[in-house]
C-alpha atoms as a PDB file:
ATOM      1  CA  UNK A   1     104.352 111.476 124.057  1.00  0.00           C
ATOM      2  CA  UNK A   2     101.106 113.351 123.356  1.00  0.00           C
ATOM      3  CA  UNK A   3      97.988 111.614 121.920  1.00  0.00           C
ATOM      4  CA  UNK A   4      98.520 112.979 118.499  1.00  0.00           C
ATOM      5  CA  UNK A   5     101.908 111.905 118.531  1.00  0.00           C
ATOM      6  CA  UNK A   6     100.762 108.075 119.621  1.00  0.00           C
ATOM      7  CA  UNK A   7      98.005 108.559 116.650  1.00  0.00           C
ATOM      8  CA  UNK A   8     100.963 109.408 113.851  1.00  0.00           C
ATOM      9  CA  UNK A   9     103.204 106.465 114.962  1.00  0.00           C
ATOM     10  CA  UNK A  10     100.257 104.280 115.019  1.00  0.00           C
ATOM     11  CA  UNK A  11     100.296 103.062 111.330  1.00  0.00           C
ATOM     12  CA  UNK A  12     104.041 102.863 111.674  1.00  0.00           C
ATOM     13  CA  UNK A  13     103.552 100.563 114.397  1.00  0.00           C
ATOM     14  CA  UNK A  14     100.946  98.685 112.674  1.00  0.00           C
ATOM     15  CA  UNK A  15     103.424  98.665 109.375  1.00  0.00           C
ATOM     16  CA  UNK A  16     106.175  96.258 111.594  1.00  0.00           C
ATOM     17  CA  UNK A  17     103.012  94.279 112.614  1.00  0.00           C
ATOM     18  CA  UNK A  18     102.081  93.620 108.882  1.00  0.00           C
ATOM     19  CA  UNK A  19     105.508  92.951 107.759  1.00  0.00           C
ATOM     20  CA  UNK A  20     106.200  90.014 110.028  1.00  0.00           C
ATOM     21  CA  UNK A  21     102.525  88.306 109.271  1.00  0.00           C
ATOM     22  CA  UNK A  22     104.226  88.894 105.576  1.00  0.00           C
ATOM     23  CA  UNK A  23     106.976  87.086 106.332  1.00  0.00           C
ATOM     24  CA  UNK A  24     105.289  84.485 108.117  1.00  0.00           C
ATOM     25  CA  UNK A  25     102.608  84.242 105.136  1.00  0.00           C
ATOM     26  CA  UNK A  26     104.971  83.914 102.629  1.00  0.00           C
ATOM     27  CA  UNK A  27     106.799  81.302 104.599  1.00  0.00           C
ATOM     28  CA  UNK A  28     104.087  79.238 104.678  1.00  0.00           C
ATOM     29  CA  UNK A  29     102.796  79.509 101.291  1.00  0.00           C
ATOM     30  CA  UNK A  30     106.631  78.161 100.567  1.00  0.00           C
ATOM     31  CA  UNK A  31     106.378  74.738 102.999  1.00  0.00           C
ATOM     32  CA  UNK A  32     102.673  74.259 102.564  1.00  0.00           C
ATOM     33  CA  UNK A  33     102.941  74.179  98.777  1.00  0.00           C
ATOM     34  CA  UNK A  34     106.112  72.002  99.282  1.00  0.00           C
ATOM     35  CA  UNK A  35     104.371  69.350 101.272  1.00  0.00           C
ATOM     36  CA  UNK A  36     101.492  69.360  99.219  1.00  0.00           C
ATOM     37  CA  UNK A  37     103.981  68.763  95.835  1.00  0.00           C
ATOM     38  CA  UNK A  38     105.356  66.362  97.685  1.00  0.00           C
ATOM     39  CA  UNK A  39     102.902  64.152  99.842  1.00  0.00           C
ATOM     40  CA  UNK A  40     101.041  64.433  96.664  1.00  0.00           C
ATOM     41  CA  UNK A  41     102.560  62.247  94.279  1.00  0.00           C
ATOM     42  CA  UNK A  42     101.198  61.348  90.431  1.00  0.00           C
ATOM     43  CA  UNK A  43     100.386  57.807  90.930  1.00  0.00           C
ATOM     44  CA  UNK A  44      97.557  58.503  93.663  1.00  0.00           C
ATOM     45  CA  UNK A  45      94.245  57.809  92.555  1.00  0.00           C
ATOM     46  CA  UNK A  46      92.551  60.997  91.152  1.00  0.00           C
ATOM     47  CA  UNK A  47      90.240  62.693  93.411  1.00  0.00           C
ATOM     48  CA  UNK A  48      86.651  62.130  93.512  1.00  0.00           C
ATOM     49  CA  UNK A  49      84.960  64.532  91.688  1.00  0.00           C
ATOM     50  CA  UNK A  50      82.963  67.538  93.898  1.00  0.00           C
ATOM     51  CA  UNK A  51      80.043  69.441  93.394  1.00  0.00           C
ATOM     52  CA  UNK A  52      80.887  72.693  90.900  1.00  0.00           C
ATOM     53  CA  UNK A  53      81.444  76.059  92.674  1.00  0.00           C
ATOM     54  CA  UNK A  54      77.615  78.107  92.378  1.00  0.00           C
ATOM     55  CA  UNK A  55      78.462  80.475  94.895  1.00  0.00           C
ATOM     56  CA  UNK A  56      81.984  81.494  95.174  1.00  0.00           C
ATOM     57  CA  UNK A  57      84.696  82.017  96.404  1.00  0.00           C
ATOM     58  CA  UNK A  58      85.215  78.302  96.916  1.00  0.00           C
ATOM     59  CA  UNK A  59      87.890  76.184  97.043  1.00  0.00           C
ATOM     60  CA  UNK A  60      89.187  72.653  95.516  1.00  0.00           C
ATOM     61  CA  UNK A  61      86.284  72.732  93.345  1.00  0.00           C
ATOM     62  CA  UNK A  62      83.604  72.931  96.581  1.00  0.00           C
ATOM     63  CA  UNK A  63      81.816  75.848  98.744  1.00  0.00           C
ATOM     64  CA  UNK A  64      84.413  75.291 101.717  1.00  0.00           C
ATOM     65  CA  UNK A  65      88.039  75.082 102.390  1.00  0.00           C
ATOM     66  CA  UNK A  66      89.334  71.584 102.612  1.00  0.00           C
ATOM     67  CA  UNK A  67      93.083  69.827 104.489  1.00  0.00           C
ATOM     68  CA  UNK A  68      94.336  70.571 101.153  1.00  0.00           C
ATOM     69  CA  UNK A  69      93.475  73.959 100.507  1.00  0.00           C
ATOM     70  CA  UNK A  70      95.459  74.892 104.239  1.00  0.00           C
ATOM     71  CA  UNK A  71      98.470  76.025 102.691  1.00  0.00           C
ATOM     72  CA  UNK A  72      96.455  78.574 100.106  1.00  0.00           C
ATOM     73  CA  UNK A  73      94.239  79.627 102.918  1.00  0.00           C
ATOM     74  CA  UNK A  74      96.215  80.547 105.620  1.00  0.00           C
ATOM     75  CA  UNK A  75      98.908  82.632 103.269  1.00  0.00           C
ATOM     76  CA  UNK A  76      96.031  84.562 101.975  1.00  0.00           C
ATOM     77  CA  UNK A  77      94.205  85.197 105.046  1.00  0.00           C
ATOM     78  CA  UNK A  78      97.922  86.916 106.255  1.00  0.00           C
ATOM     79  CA  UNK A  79      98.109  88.695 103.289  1.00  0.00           C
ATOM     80  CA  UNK A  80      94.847  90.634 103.867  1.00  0.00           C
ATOM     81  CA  UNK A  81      95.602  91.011 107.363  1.00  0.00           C
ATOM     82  CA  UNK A  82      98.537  92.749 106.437  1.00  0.00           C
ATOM     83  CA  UNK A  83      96.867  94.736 103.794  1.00  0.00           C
ATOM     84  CA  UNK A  84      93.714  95.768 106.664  1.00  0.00           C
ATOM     85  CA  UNK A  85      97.038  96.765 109.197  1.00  0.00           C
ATOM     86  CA  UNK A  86      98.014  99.172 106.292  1.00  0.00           C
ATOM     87  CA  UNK A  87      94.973 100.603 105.643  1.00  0.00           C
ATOM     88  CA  UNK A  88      95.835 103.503 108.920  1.00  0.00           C
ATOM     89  CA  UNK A  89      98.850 104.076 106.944  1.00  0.00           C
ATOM     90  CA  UNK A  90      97.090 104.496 103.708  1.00  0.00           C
ATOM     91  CA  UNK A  91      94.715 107.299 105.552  1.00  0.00           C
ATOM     92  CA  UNK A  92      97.620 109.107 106.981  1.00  0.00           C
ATOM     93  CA  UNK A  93      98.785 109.041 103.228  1.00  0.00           C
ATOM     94  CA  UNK A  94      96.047 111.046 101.969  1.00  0.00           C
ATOM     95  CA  UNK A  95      96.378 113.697 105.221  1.00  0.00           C
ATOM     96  CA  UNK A  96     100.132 113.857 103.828  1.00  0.00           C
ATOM     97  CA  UNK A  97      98.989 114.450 100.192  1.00  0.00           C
ATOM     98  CA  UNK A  98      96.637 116.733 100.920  1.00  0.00           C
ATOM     99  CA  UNK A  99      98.862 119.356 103.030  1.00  0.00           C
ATOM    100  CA  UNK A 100     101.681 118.173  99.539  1.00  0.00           C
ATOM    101  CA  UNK A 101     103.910 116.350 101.659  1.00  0.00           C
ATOM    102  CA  UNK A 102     104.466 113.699  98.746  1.00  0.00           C
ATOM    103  CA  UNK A 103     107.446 112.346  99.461  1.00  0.00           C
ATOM    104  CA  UNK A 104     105.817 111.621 103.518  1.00  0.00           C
ATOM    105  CA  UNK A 105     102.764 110.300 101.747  1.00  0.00           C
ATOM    106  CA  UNK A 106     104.176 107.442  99.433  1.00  0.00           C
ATOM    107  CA  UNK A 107     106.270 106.130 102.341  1.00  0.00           C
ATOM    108  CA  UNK A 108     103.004 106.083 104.553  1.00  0.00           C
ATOM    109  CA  UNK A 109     101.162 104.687 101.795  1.00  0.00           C
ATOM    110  CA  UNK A 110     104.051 101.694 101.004  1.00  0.00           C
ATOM    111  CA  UNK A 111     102.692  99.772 103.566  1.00  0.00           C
ATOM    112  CA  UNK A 112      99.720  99.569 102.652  1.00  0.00           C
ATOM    113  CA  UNK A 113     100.800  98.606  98.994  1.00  0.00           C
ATOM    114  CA  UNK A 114     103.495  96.155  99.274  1.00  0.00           C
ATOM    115  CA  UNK A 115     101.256  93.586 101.043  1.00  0.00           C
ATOM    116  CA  UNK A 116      98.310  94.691  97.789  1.00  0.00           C
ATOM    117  CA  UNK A 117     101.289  93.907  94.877  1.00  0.00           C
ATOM    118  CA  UNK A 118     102.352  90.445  97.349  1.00  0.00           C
ATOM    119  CA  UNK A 119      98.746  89.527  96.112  1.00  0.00           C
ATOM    120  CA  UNK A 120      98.263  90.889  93.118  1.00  0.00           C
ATOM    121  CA  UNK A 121     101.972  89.801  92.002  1.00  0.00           C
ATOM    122  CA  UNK A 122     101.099  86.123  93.130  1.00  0.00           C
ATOM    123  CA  UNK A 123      98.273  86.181  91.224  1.00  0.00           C
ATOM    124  CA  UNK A 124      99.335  87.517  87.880  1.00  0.00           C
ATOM    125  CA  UNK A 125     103.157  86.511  87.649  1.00  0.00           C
ATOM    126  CA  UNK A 126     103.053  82.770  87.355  1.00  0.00           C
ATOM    127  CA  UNK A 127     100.426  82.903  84.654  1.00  0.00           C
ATOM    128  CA  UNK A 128     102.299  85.299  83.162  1.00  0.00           C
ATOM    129  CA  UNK A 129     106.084  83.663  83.593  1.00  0.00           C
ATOM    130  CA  UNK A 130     104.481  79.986  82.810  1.00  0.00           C
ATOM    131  CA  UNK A 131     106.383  78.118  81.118  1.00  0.00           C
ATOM    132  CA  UNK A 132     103.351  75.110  80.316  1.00  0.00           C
ATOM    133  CA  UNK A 133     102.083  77.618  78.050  1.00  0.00           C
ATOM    134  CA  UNK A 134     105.044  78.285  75.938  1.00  0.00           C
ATOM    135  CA  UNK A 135     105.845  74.636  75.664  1.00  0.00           C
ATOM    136  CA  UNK A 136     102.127  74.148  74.529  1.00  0.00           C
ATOM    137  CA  UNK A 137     102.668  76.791  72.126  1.00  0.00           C
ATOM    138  CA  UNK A 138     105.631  75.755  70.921  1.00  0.00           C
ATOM    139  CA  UNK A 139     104.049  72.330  69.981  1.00  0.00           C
ATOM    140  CA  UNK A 140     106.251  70.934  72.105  1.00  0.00           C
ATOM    141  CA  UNK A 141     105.702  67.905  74.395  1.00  0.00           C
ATOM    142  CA  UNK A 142     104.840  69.147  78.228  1.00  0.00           C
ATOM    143  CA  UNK A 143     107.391  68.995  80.894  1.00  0.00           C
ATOM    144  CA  UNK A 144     106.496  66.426  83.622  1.00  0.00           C
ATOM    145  CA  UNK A 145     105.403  69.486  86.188  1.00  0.00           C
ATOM    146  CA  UNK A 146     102.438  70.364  83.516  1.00  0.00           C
ATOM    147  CA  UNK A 147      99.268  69.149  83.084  1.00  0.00           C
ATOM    148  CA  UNK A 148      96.455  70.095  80.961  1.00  0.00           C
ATOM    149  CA  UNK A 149      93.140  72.240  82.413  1.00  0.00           C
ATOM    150  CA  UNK A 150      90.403  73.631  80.954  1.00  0.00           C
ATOM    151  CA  UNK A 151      92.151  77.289  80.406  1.00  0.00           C
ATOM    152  CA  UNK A 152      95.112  75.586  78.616  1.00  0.00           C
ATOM    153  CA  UNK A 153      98.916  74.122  79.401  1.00  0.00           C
ATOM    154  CA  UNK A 154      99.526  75.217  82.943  1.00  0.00           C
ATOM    155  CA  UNK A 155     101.324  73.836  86.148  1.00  0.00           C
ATOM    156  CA  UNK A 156     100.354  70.352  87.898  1.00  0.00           C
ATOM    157  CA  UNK A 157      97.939  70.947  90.572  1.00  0.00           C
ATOM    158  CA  UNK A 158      99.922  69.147  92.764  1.00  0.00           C
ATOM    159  CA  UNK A 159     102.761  71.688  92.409  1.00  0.00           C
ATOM    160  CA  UNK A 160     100.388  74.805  91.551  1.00  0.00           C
ATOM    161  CA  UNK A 161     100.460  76.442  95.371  1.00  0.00           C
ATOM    162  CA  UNK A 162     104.350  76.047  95.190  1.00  0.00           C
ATOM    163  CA  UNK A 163     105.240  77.587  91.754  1.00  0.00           C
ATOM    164  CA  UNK A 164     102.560  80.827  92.901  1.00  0.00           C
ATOM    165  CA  UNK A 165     104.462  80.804  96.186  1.00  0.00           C
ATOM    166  CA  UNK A 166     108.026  80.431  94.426  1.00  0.00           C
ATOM    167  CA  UNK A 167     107.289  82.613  91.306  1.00  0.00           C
ATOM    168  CA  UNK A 168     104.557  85.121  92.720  1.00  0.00           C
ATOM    169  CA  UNK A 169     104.783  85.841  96.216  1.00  0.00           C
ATOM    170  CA  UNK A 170     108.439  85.472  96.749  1.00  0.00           C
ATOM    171  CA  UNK A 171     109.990  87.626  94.411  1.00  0.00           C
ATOM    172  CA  UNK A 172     107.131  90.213  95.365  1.00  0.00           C
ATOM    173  CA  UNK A 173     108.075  90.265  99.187  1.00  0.00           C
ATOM    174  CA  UNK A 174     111.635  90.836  98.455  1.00  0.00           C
ATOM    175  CA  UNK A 175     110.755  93.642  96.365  1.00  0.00           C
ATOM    176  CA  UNK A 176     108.721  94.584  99.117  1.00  0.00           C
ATOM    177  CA  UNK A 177     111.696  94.316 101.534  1.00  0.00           C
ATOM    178  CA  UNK A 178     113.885  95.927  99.416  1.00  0.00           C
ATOM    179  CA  UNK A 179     111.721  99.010  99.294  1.00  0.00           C
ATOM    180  CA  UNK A 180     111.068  99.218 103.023  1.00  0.00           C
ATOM    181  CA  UNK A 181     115.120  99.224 103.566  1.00  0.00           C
ATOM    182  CA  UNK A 182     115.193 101.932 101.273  1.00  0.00           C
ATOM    183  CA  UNK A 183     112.133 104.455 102.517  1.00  0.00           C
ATOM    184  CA  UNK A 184     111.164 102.673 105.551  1.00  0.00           C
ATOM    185  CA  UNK A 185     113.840 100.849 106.957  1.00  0.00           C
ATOM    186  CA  UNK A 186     112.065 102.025 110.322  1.00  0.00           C
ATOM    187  CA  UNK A 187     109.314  99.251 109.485  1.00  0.00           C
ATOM    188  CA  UNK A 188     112.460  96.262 109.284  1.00  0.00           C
ATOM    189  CA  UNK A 189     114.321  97.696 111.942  1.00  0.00           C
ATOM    190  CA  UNK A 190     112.056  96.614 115.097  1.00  0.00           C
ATOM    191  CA  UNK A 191     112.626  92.725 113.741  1.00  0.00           C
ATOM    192  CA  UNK A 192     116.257  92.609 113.133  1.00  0.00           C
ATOM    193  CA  UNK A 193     116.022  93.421 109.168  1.00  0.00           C
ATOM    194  CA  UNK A 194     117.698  96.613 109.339  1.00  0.00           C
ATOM    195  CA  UNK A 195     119.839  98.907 111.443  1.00  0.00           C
ATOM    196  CA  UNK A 196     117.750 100.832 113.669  1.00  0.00           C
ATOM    197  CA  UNK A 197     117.169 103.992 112.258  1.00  0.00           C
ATOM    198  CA  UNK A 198     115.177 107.479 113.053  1.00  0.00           C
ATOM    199  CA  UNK A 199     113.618 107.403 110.224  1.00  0.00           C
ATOM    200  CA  UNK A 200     110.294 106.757 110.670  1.00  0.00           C
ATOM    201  CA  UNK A 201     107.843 108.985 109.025  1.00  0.00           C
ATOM    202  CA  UNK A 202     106.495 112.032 111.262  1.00  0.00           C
END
């Protein structure tokens, strides 16, 4: 294999690499919202109040990342690494797009974007799908999983990691799977998620 041809199968390589830490993100997200829903329950004591947020990001209401803000972290910091591991992908995409190799470019470019829409989806969906809000709406009484915040009706914080892991970043990655089978089943292939295939983009 020349050195070109190590440089083109490079973001391919790095593509596998970023779909595992996906998995493994996502996985996460799902048992460390779990056990905080759950070693969490209503009748502890409310939590001493903490200094507001003046420079963020911050977390749990402070300037650094707390035991209970684990199972947000540590999702999020896989996420990006799987977005920066796309990134070569993403630059081979423009090399495709600019010699009008479309179809070639998208598929390069998909793994940079799944792991971008895992965030963005996590993000946006549960607000979206929430169903606090359309009780509170509706003028009807909240569901025990709801509490009240400052932006309105929304989920207990207790269970708030979960239902973005659940709603959000779940459905996302199987889209996100689902897509790779179909254009890039090369990326699944090398971790048992797919027949091996030849498909890999050259």
């Amino acid at each position: 294999m020349t050195t070109a041809s190590r440089w083109q199968h490079l973001p391919d390589r790095y593509g596998r690499i970023g779909w595992v830490i996906l998995v493994v993100s996502v996985t996460l997200a799902l048992l460390g919202g779990a056990a905080v829903a759950v070693w969490n329950p209503d009748t502890d004591p409310p939590p001493a109040a903490r200094p507001e947020c003046t420079d963020p990001p911050c977390f749990g209401g402070g300037g650094m990342p707390g035991a209970a803000d684990v199972p947000t972290v540590l999702p999020f910091l896989g996420y990006a690494l799987a977005m920066v591991l796309g990134v070569p992908g993403a630059l081979m995409s423009v090399w495709s797009f600019a010699h009008h190799r479309w179809s070639q470019g998208l598929q390069r470019l998909l793994v940079f974007l799944g792991p971008l829409l895992i965030v963005v989806g996590m993000e946006l969906i549960p607000h979206v799908v929430n169903p606090c809000l359309v009780a509170d709406l509706a003028g009807d009484r909240l569901p025990r999983f709801c509490g009240r915040t400052e932006s309105g009706a929304d989920i207990a914080d207790r269970r708030h990691a979960l239902y973005h892991a659940i709603v959000g970043a779940l459905p996302m990655a199987l889209l996100y799977r689902w897509a790779l089978r179909r254009w890039r089943p090369d990326v699944l292939s090398s971790v048992g998620m797919a027949k091996p295939s030849s498909t890999s983009v050259q």
